[in-house]
PDB file of N, CA and C in Angstrom:
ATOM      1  N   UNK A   1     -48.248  15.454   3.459  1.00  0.00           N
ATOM      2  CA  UNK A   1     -47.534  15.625   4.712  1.00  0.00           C
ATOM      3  C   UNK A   1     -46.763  16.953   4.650  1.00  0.00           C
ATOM      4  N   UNK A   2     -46.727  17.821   6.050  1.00  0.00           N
ATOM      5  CA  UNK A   2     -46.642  19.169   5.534  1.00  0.00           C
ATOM      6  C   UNK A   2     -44.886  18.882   6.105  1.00  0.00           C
ATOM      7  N   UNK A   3     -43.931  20.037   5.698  1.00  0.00           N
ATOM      8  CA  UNK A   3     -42.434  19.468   6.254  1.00  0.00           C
ATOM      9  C   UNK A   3     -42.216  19.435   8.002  1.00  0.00           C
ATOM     10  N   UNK A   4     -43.132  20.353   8.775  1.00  0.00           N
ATOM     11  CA  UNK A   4     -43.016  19.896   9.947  1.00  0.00           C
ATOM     12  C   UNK A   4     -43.583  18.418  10.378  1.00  0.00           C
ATOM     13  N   UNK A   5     -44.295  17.731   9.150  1.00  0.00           N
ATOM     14  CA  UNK A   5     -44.596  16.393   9.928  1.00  0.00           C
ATOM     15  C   UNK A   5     -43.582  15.580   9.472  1.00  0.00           C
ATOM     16  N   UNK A   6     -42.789  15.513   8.057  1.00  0.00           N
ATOM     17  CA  UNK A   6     -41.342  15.461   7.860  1.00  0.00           C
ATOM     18  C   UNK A   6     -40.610  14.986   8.483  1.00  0.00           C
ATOM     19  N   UNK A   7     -40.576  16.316   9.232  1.00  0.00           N
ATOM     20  CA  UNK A   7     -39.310  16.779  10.148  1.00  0.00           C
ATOM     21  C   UNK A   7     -39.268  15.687  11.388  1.00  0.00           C
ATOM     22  N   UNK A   8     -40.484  15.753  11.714  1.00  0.00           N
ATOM     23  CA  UNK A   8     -40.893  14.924  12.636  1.00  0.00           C
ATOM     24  C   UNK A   8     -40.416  13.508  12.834  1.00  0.00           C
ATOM     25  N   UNK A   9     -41.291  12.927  11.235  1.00  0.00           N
ATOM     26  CA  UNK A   9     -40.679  11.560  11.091  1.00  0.00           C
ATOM     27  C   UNK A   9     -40.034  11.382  10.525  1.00  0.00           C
ATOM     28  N   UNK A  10     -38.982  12.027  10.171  1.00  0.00           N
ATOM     29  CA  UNK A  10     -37.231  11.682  10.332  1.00  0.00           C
ATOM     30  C   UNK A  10     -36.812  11.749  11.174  1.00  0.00           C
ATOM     31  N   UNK A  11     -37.199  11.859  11.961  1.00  0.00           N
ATOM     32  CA  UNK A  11     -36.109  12.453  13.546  1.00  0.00           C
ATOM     33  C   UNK A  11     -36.567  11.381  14.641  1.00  0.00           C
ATOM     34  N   UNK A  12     -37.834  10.873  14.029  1.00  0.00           N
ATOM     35  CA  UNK A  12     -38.468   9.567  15.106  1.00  0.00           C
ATOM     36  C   UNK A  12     -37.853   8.519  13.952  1.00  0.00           C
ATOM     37  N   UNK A  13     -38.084   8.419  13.331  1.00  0.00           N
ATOM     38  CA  UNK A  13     -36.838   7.455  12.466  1.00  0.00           C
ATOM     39  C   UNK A  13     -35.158   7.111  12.853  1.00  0.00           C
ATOM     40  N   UNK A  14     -34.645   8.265  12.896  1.00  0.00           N
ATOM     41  CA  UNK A  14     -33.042   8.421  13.329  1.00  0.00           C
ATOM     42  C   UNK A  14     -33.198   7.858  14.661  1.00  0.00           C
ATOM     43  N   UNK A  15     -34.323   8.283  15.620  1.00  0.00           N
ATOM     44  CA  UNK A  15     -34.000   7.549  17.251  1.00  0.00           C
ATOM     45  C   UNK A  15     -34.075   6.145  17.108  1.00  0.00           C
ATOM     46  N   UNK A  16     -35.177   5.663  16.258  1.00  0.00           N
ATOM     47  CA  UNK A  16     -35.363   4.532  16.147  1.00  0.00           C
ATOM     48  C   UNK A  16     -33.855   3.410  15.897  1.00  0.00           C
ATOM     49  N   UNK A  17     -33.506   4.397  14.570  1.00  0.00           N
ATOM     50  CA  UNK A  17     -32.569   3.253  13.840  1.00  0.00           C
ATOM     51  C   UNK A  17     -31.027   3.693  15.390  1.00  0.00           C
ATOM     52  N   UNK A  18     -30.936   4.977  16.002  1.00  0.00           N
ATOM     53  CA  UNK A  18     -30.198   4.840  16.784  1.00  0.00           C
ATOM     54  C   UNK A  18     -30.430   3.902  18.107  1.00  0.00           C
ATOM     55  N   UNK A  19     -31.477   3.916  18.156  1.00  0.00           N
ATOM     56  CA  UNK A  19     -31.693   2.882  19.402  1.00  0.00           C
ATOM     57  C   UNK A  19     -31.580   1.762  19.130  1.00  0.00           C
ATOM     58  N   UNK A  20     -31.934   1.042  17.511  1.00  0.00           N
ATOM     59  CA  UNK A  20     -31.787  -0.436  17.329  1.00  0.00           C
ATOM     60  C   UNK A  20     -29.873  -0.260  17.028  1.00  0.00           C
ATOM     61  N   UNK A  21     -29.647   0.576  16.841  1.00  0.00           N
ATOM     62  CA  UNK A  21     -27.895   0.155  17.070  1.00  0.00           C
ATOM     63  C   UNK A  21     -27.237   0.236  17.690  1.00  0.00           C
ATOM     64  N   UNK A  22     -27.440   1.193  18.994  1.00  0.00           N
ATOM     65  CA  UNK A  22     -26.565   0.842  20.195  1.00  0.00           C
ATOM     66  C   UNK A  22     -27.304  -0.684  20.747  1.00  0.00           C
ATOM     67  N   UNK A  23     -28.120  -0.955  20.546  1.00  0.00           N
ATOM     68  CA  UNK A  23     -28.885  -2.459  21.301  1.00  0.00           C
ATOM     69  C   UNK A  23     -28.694  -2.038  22.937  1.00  0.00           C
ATOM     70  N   UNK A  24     -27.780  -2.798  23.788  1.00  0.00           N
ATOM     71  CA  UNK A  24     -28.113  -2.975  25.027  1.00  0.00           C
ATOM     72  C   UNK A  24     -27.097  -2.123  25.698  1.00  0.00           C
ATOM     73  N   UNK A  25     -26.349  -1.211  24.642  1.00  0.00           N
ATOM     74  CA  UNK A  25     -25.040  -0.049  25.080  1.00  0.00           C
ATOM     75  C   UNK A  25     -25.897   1.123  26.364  1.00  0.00           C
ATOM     76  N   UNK A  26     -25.164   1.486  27.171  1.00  0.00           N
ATOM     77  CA  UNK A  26     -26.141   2.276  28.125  1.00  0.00           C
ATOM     78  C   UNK A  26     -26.100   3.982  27.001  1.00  0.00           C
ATOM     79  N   UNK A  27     -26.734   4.658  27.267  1.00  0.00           N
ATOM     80  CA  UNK A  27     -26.898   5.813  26.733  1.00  0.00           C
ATOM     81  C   UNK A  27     -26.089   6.677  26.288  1.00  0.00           C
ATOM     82  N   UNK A  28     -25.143   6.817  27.892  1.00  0.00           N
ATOM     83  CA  UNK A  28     -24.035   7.691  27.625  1.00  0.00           C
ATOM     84  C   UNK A  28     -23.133   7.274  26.724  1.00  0.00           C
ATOM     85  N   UNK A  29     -22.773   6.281  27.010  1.00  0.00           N
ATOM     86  CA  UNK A  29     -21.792   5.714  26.800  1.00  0.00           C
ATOM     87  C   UNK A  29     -21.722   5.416  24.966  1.00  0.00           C
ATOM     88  N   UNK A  30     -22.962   5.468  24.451  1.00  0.00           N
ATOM     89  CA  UNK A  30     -23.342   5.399  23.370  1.00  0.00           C
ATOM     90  C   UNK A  30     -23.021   6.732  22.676  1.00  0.00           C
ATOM     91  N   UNK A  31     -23.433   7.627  23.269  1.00  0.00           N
ATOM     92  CA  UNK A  31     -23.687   8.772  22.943  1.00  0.00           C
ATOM     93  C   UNK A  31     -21.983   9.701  23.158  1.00  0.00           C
ATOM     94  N   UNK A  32     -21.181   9.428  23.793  1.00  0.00           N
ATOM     95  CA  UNK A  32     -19.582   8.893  24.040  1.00  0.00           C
ATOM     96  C   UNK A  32     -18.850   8.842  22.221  1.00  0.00           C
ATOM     97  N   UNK A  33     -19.225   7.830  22.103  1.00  0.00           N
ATOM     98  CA  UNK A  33     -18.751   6.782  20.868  1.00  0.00           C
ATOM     99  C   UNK A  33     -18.916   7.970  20.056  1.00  0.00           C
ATOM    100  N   UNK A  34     -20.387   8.100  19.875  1.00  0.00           N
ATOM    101  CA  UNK A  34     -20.906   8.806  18.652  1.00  0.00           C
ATOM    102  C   UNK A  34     -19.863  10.177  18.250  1.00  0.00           C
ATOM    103  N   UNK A  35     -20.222  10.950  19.087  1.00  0.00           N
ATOM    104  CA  UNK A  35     -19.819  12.402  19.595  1.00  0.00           C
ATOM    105  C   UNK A  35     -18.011  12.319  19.302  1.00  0.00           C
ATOM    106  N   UNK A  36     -17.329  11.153  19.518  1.00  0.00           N
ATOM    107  CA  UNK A  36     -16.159  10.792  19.646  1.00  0.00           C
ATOM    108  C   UNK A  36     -15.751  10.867  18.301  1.00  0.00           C
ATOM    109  N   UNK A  37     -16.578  10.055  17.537  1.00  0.00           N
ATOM    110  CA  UNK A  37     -16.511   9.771  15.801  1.00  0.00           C
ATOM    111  C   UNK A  37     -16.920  10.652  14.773  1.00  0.00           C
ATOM    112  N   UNK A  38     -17.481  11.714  15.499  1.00  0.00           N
ATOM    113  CA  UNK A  38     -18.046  12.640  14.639  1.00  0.00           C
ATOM    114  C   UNK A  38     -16.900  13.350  14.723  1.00  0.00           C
ATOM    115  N   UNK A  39     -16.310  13.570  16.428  1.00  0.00           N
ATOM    116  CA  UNK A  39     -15.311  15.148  15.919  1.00  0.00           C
ATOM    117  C   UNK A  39     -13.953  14.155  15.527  1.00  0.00           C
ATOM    118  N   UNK A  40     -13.612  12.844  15.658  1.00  0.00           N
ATOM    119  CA  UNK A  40     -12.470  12.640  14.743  1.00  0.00           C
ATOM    120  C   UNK A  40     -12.923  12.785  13.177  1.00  0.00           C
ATOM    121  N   UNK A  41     -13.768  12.599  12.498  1.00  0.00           N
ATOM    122  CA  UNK A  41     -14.488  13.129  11.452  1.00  0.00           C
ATOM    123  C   UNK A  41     -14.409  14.524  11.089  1.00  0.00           C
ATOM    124  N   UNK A  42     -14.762  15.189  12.026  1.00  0.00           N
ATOM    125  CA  UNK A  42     -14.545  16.457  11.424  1.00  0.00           C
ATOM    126  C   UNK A  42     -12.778  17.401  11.845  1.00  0.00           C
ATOM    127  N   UNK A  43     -12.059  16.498  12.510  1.00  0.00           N
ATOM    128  CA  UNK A  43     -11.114  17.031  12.735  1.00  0.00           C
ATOM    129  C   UNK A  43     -10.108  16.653  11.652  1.00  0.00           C
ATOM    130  N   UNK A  44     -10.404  15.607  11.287  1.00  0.00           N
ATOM    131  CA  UNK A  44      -9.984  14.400   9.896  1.00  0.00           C
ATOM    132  C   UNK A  44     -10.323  15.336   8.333  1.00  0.00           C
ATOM    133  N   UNK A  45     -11.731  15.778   8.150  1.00  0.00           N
ATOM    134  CA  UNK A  45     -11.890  17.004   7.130  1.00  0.00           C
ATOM    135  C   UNK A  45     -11.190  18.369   7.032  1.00  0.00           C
ATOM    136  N   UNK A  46     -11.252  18.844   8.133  1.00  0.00           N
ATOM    137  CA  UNK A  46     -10.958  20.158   8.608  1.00  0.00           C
ATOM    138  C   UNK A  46      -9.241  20.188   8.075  1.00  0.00           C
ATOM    139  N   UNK A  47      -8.415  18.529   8.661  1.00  0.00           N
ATOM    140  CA  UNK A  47      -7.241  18.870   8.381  1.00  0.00           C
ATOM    141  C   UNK A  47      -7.039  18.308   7.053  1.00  0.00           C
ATOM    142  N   UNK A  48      -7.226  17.863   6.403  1.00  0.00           N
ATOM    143  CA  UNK A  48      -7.642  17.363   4.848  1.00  0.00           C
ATOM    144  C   UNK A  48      -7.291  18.773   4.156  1.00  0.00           C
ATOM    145  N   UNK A  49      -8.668  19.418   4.526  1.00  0.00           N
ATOM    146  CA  UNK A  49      -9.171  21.288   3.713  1.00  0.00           C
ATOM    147  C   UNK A  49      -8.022  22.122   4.071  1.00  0.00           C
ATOM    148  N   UNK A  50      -7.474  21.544   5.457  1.00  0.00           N
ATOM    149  CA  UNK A  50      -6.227  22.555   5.364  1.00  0.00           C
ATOM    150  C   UNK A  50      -4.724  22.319   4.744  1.00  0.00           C
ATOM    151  N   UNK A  51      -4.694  21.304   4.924  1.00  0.00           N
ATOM    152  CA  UNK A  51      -3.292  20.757   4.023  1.00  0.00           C
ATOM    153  C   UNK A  51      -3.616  20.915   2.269  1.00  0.00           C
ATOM    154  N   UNK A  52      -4.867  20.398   1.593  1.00  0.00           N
ATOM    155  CA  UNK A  52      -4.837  20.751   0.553  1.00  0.00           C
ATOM    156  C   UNK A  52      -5.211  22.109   0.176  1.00  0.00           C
ATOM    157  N   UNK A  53      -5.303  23.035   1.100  1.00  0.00           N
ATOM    158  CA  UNK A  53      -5.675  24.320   0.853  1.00  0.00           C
ATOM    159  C   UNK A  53      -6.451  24.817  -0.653  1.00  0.00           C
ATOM    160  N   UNK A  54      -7.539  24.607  -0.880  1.00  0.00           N
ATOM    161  CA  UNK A  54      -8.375  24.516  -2.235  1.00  0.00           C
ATOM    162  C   UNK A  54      -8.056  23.982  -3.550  1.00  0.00           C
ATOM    163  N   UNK A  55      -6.537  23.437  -3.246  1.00  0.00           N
ATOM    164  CA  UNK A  55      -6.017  22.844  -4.542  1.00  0.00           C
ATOM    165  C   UNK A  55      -6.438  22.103  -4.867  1.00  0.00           C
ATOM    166  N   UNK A  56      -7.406  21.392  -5.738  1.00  0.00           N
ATOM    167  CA  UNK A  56      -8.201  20.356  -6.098  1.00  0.00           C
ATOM    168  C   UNK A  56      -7.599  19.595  -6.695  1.00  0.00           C
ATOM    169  N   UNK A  57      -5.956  19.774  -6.972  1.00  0.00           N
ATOM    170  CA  UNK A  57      -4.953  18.435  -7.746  1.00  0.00           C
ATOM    171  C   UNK A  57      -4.440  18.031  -6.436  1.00  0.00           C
ATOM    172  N   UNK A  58      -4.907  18.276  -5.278  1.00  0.00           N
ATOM    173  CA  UNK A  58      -4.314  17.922  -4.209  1.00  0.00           C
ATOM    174  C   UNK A  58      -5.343  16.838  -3.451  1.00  0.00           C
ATOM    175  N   UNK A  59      -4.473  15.524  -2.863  1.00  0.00           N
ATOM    176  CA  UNK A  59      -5.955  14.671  -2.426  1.00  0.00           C
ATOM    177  C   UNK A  59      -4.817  13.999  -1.034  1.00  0.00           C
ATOM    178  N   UNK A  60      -5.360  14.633  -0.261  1.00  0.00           N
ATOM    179  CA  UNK A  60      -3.979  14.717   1.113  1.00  0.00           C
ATOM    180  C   UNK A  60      -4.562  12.777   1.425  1.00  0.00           C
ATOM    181  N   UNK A  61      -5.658  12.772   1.449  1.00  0.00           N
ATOM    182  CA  UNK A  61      -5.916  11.413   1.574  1.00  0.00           C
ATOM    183  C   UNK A  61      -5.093  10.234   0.970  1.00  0.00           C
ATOM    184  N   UNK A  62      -4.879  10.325  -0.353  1.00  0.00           N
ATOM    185  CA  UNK A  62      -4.519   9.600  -0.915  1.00  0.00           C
ATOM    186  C   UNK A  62      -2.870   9.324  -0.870  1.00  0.00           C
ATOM    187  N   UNK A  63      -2.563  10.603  -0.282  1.00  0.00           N
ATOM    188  CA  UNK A  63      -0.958  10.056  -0.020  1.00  0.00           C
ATOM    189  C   UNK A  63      -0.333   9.338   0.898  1.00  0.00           C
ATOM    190  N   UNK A  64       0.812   8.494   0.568  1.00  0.00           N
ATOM    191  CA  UNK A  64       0.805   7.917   1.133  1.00  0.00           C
ATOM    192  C   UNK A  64       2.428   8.429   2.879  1.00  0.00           C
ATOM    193  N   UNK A  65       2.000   7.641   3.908  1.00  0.00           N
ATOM    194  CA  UNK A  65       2.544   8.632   5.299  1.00  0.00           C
ATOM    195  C   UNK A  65       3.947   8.919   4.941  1.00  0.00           C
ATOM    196  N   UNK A  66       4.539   8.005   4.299  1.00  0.00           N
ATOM    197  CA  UNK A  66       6.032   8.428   3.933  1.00  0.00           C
ATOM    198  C   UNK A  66       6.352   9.963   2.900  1.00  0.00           C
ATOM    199  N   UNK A  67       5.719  10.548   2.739  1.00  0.00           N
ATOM    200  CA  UNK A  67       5.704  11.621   2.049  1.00  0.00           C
ATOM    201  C   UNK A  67       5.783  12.527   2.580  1.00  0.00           C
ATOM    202  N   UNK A  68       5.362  12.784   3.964  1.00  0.00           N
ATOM    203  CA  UNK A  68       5.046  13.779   5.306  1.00  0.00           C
ATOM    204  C   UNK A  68       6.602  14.085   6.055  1.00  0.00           C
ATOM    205  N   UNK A  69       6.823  14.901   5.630  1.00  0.00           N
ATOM    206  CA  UNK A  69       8.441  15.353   6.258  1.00  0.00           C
ATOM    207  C   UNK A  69       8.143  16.040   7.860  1.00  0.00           C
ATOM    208  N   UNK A  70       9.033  16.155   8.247  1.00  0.00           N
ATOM    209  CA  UNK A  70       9.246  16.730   9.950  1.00  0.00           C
ATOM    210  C   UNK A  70       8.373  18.016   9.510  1.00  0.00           C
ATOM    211  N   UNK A  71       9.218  18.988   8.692  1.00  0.00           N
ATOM    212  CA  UNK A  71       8.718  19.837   8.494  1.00  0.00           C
ATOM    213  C   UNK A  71       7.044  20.592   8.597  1.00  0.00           C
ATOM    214  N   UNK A  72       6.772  19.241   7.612  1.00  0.00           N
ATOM    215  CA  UNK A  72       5.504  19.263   7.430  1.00  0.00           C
ATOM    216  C   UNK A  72       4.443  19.207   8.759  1.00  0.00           C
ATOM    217  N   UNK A  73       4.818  18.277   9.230  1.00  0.00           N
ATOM    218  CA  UNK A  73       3.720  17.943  10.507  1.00  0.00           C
ATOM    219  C   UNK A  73       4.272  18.710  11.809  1.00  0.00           C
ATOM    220  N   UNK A  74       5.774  19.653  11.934  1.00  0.00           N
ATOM    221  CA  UNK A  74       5.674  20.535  12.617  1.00  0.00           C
ATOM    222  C   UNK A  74       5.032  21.950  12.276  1.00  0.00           C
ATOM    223  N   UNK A  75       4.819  22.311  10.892  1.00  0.00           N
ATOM    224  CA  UNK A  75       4.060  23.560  10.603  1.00  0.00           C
ATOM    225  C   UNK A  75       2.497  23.255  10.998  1.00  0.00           C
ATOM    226  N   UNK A  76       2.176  22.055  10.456  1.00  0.00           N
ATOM    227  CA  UNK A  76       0.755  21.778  11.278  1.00  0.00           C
ATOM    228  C   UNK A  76       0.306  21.834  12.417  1.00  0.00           C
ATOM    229  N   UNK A  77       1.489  20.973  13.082  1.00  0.00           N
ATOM    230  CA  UNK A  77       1.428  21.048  14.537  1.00  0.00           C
ATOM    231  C   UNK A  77       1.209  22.961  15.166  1.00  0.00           C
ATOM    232  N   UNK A  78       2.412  23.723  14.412  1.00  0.00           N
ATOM    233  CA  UNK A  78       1.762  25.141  15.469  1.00  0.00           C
ATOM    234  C   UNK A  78       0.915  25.806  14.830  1.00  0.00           C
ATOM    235  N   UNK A  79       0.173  25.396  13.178  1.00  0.00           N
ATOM    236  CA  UNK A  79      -0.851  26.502  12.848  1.00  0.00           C
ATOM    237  C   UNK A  79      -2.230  25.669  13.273  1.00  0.00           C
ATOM    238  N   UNK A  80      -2.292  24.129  13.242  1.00  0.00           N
ATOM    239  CA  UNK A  80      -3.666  23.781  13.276  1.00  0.00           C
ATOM    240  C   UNK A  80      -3.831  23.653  15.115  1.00  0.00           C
ATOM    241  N   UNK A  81      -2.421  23.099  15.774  1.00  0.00           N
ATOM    242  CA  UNK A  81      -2.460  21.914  17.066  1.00  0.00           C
ATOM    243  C   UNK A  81      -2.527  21.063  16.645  1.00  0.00           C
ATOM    244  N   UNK A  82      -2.913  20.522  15.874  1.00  0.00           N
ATOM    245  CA  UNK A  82      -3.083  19.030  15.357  1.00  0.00           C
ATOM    246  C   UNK A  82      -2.238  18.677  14.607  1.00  0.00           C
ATOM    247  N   UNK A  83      -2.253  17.050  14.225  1.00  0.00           N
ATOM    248  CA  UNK A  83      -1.454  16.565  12.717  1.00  0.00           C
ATOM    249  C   UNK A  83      -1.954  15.094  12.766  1.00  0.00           C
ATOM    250  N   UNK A  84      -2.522  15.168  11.439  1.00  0.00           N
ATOM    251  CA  UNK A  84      -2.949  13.667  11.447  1.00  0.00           C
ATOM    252  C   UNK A  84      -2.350  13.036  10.153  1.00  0.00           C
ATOM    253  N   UNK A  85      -1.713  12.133  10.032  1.00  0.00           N
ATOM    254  CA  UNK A  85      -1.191  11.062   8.888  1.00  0.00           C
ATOM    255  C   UNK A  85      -2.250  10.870   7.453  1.00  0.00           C
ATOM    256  N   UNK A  86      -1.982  10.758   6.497  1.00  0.00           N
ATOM    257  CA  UNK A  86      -3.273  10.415   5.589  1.00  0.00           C
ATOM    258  C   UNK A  86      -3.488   8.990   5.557  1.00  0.00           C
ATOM    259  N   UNK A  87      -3.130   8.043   6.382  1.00  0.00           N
ATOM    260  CA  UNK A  87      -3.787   6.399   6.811  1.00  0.00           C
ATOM    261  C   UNK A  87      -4.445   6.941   7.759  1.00  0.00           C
ATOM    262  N   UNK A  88      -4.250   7.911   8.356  1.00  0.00           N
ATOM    263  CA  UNK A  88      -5.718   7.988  10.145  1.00  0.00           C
ATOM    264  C   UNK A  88      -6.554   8.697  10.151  1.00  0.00           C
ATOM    265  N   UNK A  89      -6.407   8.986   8.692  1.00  0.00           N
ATOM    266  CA  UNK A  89      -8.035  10.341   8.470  1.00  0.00           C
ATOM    267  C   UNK A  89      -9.001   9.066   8.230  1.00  0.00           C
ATOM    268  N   UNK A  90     -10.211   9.843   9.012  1.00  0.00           N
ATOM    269  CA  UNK A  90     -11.257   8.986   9.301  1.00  0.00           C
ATOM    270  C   UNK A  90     -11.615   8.703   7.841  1.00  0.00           C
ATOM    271  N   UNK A  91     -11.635   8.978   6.709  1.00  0.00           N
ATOM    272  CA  UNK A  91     -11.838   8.982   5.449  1.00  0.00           C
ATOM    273  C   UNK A  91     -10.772   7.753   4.976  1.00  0.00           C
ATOM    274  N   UNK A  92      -9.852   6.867   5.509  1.00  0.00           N
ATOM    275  CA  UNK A  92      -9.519   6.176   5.048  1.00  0.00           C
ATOM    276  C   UNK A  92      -9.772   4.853   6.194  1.00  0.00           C
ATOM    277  N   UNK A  93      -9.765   5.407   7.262  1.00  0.00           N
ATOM    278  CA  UNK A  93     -10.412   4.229   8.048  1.00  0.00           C
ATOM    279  C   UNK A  93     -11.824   3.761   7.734  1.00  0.00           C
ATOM    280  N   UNK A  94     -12.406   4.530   7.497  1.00  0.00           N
ATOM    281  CA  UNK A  94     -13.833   4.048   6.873  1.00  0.00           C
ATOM    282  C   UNK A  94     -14.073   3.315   6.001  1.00  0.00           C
ATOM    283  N   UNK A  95     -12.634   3.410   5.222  1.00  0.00           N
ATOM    284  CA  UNK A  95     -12.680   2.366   3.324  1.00  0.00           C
ATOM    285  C   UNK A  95     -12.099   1.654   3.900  1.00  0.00           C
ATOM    286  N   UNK A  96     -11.480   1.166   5.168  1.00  0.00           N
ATOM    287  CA  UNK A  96     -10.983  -0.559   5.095  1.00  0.00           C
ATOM    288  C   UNK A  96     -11.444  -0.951   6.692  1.00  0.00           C
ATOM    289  N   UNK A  97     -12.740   0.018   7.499  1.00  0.00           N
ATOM    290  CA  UNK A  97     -13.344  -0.471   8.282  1.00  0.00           C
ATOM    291  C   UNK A  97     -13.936  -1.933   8.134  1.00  0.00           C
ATOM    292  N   UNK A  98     -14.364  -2.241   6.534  1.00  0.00           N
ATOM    293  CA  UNK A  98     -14.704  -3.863   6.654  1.00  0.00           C
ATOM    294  C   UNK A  98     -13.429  -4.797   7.274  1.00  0.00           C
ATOM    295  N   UNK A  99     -12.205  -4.622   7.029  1.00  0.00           N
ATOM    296  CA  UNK A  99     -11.232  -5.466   7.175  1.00  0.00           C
ATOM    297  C   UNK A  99     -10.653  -5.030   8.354  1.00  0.00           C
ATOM    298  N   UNK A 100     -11.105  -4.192   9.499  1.00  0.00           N
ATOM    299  CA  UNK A 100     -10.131  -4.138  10.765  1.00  0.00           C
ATOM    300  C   UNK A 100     -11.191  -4.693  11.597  1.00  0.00           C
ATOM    301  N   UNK A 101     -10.229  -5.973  12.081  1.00  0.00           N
ATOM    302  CA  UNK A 101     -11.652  -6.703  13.166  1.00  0.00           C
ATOM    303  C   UNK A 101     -11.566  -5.902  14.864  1.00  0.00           C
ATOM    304  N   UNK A 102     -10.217  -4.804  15.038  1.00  0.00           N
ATOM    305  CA  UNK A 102     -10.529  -3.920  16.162  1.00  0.00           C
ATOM    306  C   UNK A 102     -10.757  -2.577  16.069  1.00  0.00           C
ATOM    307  N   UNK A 103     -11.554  -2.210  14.727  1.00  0.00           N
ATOM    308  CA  UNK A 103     -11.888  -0.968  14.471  1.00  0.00           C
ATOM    309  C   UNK A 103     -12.416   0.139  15.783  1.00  0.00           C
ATOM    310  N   UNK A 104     -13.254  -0.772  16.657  1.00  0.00           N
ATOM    311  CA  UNK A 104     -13.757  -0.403  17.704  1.00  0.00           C
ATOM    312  C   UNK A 104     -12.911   0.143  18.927  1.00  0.00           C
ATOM    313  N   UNK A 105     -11.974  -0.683  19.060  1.00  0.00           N
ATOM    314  CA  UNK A 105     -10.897  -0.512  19.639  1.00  0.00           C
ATOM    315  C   UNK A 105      -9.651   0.964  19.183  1.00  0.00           C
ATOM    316  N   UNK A 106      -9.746   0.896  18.132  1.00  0.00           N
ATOM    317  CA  UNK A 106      -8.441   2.051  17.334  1.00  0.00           C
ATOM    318  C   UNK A 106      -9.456   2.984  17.126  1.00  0.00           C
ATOM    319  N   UNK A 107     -10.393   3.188  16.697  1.00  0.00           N
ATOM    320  CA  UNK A 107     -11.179   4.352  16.677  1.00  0.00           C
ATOM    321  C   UNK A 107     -11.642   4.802  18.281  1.00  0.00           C
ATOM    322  N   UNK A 108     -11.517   4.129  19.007  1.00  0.00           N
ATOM    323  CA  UNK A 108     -11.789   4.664  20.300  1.00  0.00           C
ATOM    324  C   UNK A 108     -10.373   5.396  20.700  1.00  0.00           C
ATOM    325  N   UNK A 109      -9.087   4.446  20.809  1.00  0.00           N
ATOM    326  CA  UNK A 109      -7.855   5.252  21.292  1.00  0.00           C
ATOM    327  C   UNK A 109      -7.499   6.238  20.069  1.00  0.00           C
ATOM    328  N   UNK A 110      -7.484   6.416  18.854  1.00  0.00           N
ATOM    329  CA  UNK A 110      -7.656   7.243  17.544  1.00  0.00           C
ATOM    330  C   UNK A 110      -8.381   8.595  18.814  1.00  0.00           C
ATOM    331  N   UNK A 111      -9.568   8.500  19.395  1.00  0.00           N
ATOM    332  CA  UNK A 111      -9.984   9.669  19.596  1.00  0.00           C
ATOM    333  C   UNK A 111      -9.805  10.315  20.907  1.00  0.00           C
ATOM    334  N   UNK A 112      -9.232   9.252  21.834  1.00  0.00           N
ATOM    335  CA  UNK A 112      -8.482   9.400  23.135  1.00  0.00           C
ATOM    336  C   UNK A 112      -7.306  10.378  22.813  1.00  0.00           C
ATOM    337  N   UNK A 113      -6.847   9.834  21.929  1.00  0.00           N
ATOM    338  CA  UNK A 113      -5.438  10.495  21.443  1.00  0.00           C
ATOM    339  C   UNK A 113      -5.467  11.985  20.920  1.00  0.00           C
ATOM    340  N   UNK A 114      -6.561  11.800  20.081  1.00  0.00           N
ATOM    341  CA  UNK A 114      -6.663  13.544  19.829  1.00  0.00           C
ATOM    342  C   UNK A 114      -7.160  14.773  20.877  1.00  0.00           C
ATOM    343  N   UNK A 115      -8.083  13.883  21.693  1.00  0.00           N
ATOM    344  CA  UNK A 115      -8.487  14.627  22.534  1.00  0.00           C
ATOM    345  C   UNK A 115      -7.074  14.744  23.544  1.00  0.00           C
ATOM    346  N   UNK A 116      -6.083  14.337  23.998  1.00  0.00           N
ATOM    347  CA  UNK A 116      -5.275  14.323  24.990  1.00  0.00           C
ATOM    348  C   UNK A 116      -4.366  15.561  24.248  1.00  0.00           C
ATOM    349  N   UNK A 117      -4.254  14.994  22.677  1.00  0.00           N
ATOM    350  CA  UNK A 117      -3.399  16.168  22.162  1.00  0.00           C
ATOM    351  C   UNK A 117      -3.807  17.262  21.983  1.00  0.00           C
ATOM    352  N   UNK A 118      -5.314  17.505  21.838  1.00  0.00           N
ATOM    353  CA  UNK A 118      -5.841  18.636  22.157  1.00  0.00           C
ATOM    354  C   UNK A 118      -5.612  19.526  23.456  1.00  0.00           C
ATOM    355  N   UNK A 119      -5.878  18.698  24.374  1.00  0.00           N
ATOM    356  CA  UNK A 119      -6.073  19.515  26.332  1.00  0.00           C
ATOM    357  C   UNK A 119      -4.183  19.701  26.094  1.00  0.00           C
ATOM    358  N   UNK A 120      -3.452  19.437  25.377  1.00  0.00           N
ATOM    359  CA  UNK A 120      -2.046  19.603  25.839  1.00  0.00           C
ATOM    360  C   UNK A 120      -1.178  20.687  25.090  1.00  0.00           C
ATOM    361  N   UNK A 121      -1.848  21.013  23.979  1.00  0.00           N
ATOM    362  CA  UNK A 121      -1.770  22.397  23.000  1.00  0.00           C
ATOM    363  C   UNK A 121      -1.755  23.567  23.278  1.00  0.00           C
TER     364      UNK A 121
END
């Protein structure tokens, strides 16, 4: 199989397994969610890479929110626009997504929220 046929059937694979998981979700609205979770994901990394700034003894995740002074999340606030807690990086919602039975729910307003704090920056 040459890599354009590959390419191919991975990508008819991914629709597949995406279509058997939205089930009876309409398109957009699917496609909503997704798009939603990806950029709290990457807005969740992005501010990770910037708070630990390449320090690799640094694991912004792992600390815990009481550690985060005014200070702190106002310098973020005017160099990134953003500021996210290290409990709401998508990197820790993901490790106790088994145990939140309204994950669906908080990851949706989770990305309402950034986006509002975004348009208001």
């Amino acid at each position: 199989m040459t890599s354009t046929q590959q390419r191919a059937e991975l990508h008819r694979q991914i629709w597949q397994i995406a279509n058997e998981v939205r089930g009876s979700v309409d398109g957009w609205d699917f496609k909503q969610y997704v798009l939603g979770t990806l950029f709290y994901r990457f807005i969740s990394e992005n501010f990770s890479s910037y708070i630990e700034a390449g320090d690799e003894s640094v694991n912004y995740a792992a600390l815990p929110d009481d550690v985060i002074t005014a200070d702190i999340k106002d310098d973020a606030i005017k160099t990134k626009g953003y500021f996210i807690y290290p409990s709401q990086l998508f990197a820790n919602v993901a490790v106790n997504a088994h145990r939140n039975e309204n994950l669906n729910t908080d990851l949706t307003a989770r990305v309402i929220r950034f986006k509002v704090q975004f348009r208001h920056s």
